[in-house]
C-alpha atoms as a PDB file:
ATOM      1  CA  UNK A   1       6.564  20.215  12.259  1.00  0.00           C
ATOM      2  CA  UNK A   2       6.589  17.254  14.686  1.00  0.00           C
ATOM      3  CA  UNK A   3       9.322  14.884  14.239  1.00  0.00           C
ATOM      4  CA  UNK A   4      10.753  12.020  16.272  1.00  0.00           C
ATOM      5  CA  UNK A   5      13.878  12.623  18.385  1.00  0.00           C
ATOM      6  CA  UNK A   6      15.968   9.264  19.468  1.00  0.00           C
ATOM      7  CA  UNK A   7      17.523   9.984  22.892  1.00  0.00           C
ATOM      8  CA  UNK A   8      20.292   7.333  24.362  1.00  0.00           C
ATOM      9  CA  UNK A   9      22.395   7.646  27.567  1.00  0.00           C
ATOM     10  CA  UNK A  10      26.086   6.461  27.261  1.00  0.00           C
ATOM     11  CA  UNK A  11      28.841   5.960  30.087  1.00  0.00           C
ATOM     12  CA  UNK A  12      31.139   8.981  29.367  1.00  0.00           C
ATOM     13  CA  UNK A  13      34.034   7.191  28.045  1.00  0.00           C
ATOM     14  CA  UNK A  14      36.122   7.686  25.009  1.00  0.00           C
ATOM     15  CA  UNK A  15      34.435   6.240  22.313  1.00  0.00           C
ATOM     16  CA  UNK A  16      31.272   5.992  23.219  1.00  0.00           C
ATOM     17  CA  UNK A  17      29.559   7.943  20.652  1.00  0.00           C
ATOM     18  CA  UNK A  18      31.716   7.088  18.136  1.00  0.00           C
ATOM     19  CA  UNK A  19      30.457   3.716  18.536  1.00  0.00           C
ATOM     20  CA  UNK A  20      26.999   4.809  18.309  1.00  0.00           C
ATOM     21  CA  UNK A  21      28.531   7.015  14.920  1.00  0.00           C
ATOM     22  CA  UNK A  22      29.770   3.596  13.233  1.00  0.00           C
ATOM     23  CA  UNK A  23      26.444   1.594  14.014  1.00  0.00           C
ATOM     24  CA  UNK A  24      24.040   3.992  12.119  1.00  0.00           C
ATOM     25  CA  UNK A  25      26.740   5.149   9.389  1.00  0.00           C
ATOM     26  CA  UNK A  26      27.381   1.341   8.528  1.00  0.00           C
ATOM     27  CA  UNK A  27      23.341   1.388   7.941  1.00  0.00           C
ATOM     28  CA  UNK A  28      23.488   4.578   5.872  1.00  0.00           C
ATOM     29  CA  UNK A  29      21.830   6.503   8.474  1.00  0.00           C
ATOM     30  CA  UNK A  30      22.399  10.364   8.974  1.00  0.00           C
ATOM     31  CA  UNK A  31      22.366  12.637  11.659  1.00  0.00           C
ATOM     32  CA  UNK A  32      20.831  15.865  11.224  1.00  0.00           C
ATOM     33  CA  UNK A  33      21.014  17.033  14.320  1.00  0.00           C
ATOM     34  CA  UNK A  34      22.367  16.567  18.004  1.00  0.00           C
ATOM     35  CA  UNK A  35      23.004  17.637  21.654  1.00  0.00           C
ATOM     36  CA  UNK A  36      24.878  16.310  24.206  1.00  0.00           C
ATOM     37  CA  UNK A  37      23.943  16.729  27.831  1.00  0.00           C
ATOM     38  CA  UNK A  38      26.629  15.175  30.131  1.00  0.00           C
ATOM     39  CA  UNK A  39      27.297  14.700  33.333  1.00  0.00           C
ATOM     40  CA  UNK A  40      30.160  13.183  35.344  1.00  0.00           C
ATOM     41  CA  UNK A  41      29.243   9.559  34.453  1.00  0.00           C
ATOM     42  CA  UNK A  42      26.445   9.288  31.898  1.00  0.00           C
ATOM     43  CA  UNK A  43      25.498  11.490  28.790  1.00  0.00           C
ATOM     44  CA  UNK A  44      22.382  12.030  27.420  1.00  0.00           C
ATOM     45  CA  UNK A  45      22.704  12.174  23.507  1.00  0.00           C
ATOM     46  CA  UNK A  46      19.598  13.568  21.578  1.00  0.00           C
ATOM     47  CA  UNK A  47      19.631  13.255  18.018  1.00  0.00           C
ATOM     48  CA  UNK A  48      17.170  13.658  14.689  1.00  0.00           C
ATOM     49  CA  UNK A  49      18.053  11.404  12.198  1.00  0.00           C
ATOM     50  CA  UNK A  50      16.792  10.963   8.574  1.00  0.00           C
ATOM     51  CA  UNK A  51      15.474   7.268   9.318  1.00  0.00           C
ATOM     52  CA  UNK A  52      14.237   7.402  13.188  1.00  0.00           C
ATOM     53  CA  UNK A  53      12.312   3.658  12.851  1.00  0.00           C
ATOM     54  CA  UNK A  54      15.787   2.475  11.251  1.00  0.00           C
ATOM     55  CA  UNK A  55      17.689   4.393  13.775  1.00  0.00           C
ATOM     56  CA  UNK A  56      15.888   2.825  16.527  1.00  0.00           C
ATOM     57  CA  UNK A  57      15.913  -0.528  15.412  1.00  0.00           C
ATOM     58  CA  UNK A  58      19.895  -0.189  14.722  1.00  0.00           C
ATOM     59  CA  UNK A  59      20.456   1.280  18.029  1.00  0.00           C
ATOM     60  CA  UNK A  60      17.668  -1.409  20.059  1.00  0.00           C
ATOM     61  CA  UNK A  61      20.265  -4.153  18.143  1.00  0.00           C
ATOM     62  CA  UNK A  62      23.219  -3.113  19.289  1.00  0.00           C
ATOM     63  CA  UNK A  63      22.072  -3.140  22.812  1.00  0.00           C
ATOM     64  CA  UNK A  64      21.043   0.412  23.326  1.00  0.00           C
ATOM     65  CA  UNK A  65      18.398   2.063  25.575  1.00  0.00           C
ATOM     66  CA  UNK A  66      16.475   3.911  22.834  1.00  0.00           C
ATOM     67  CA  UNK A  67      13.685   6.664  24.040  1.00  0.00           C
ATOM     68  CA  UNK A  68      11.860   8.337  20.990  1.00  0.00           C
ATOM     69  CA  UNK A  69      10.080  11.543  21.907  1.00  0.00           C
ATOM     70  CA  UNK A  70       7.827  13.936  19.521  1.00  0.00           C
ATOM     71  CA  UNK A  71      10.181  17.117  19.315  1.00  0.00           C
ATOM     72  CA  UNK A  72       9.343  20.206  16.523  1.00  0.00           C
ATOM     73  CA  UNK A  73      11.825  21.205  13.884  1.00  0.00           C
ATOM     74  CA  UNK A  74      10.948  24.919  12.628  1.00  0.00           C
ATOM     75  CA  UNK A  75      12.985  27.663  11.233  1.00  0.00           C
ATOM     76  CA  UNK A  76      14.572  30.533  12.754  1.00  0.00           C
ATOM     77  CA  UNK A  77      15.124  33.963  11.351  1.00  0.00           C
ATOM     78  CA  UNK A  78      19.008  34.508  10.885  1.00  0.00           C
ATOM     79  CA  UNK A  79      19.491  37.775  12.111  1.00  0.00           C
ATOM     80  CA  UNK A  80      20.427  39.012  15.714  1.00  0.00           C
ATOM     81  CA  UNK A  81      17.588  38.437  18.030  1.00  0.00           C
ATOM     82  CA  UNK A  82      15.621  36.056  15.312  1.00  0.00           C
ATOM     83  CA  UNK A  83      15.351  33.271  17.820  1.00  0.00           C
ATOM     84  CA  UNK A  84      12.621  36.024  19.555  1.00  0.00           C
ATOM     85  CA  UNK A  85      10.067  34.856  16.829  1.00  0.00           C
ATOM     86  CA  UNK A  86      10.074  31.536  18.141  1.00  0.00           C
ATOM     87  CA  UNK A  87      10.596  31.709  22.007  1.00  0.00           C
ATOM     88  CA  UNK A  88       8.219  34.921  22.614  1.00  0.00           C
ATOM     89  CA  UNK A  89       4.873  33.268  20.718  1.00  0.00           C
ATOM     90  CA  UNK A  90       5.437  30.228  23.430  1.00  0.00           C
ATOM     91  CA  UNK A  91       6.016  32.147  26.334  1.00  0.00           C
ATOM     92  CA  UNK A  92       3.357  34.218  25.941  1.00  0.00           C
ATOM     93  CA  UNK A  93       1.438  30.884  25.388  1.00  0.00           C
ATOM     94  CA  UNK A  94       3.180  29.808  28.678  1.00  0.00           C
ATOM     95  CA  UNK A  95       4.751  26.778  27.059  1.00  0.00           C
ATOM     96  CA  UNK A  96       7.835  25.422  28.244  1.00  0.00           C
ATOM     97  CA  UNK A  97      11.002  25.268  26.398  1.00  0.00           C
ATOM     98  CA  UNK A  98      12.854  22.273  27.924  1.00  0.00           C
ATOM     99  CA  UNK A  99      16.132  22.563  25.556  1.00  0.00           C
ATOM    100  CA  UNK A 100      16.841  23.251  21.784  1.00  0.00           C
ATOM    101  CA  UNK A 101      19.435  22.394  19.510  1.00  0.00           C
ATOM    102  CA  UNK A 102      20.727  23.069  16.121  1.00  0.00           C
ATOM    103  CA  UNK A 103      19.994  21.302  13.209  1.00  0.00           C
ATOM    104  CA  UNK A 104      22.706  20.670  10.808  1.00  0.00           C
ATOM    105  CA  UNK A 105      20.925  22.133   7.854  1.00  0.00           C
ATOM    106  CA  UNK A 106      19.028  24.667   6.631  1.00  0.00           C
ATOM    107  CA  UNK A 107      14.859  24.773   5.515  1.00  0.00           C
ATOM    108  CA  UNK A 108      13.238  25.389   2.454  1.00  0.00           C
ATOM    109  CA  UNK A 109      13.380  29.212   2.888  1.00  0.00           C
ATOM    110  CA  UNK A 110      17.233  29.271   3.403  1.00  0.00           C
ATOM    111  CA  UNK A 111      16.425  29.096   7.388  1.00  0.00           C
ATOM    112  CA  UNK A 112      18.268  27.701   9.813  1.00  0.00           C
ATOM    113  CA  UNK A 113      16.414  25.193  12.310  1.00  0.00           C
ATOM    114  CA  UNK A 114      16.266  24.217  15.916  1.00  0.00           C
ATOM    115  CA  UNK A 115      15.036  21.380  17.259  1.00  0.00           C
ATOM    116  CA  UNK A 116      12.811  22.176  20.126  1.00  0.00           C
ATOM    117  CA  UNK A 117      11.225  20.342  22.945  1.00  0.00           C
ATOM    118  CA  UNK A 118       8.692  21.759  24.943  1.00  0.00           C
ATOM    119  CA  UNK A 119       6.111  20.459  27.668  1.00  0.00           C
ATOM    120  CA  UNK A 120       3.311  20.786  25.275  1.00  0.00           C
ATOM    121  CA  UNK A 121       4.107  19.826  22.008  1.00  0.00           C
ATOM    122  CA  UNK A 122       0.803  19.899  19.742  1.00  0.00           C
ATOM    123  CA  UNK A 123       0.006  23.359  21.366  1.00  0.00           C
ATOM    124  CA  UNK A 124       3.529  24.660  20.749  1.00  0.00           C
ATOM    125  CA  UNK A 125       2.869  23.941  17.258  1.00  0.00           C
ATOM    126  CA  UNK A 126      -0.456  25.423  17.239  1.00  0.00           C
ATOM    127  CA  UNK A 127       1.038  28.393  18.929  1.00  0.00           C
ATOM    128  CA  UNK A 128       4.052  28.733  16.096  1.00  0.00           C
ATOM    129  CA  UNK A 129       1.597  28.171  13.185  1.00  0.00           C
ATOM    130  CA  UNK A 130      -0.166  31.064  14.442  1.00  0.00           C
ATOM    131  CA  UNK A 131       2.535  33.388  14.901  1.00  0.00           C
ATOM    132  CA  UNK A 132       3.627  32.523  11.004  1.00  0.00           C
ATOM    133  CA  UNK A 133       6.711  30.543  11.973  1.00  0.00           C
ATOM    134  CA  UNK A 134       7.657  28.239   9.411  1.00  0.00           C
ATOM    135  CA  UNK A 135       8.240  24.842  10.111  1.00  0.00           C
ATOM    136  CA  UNK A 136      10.523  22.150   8.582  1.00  0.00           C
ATOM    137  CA  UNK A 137       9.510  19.061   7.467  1.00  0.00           C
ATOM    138  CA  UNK A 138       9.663  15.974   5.522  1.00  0.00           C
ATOM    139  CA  UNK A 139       7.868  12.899   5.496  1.00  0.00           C
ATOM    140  CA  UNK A 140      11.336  11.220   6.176  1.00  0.00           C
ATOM    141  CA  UNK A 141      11.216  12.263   9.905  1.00  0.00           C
ATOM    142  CA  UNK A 142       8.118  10.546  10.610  1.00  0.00           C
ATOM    143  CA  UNK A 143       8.390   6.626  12.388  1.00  0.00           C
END
């Protein structure tokens, strides 16, 4: 399933995200799921949250850079070599996998799931769907 991924680049200082953490847990907002790309100066933070148009109207308040990009949350076998089931169906499909990520749960089968983004996201899903991998998904990821 498509849902929306809030990105925002900090200055890598301490604190930084845990300023970030107070603004959306003061607003009841949860993350389910994260990755932090850094470099010597600036990270990129990509998160999934259970409220991304109230996460990005927190964040866009406070003074944050806010990017929202279509990502797909789907399940992954949990069993050595398990992530195969998702990445072979898209590179045969020659689909780009940019990055992935964990998500801090589990799907309706007992799965775990990965956050994906890829250059083609509508055919990625396409692809998955047809390969009978199950996606996760809740109306509460939609903005």
């Amino acid at each position: 399933m498509s849902v929306k991924q809030i990105s925002i680049r900090l200055d890598n200082v301490p604190g930084s995200f845990l300023a970030v953490s107070e603004c959306l847990g003061t607003e009841g907002i949860n993350i389910r799921a994260i990755s932090v790309a850094d470099t010597s100066d600036v990270s990129t933070v990509r998160f999934v949250t259970d409220n991304p148009t109230k996460t990005f109207n927190v964040l866009k308040s406070h003074g944050y850079q806010v990017e929202v990009a279509d990502v797909i949350a789907v399940e992954v076998p949990d069993h050595p070599g398990g992530l195969r089931a998702v990445l072979k169906p898209l590179q045969l499909a020659n689909i780009n996998v940019h990055y992935f990520y964990p998500h801090l749960g589990r799907g309706e089968s007992g799965q775990p799931i990965v956050i994906l983004g890829v250059d083609r996201t509508e055919d990625a899903m396409k692809v998955l769907k047809d390969n009978w991998v199950h996606f996760f998904g809740k109306e509460i990821y939609s903005l």
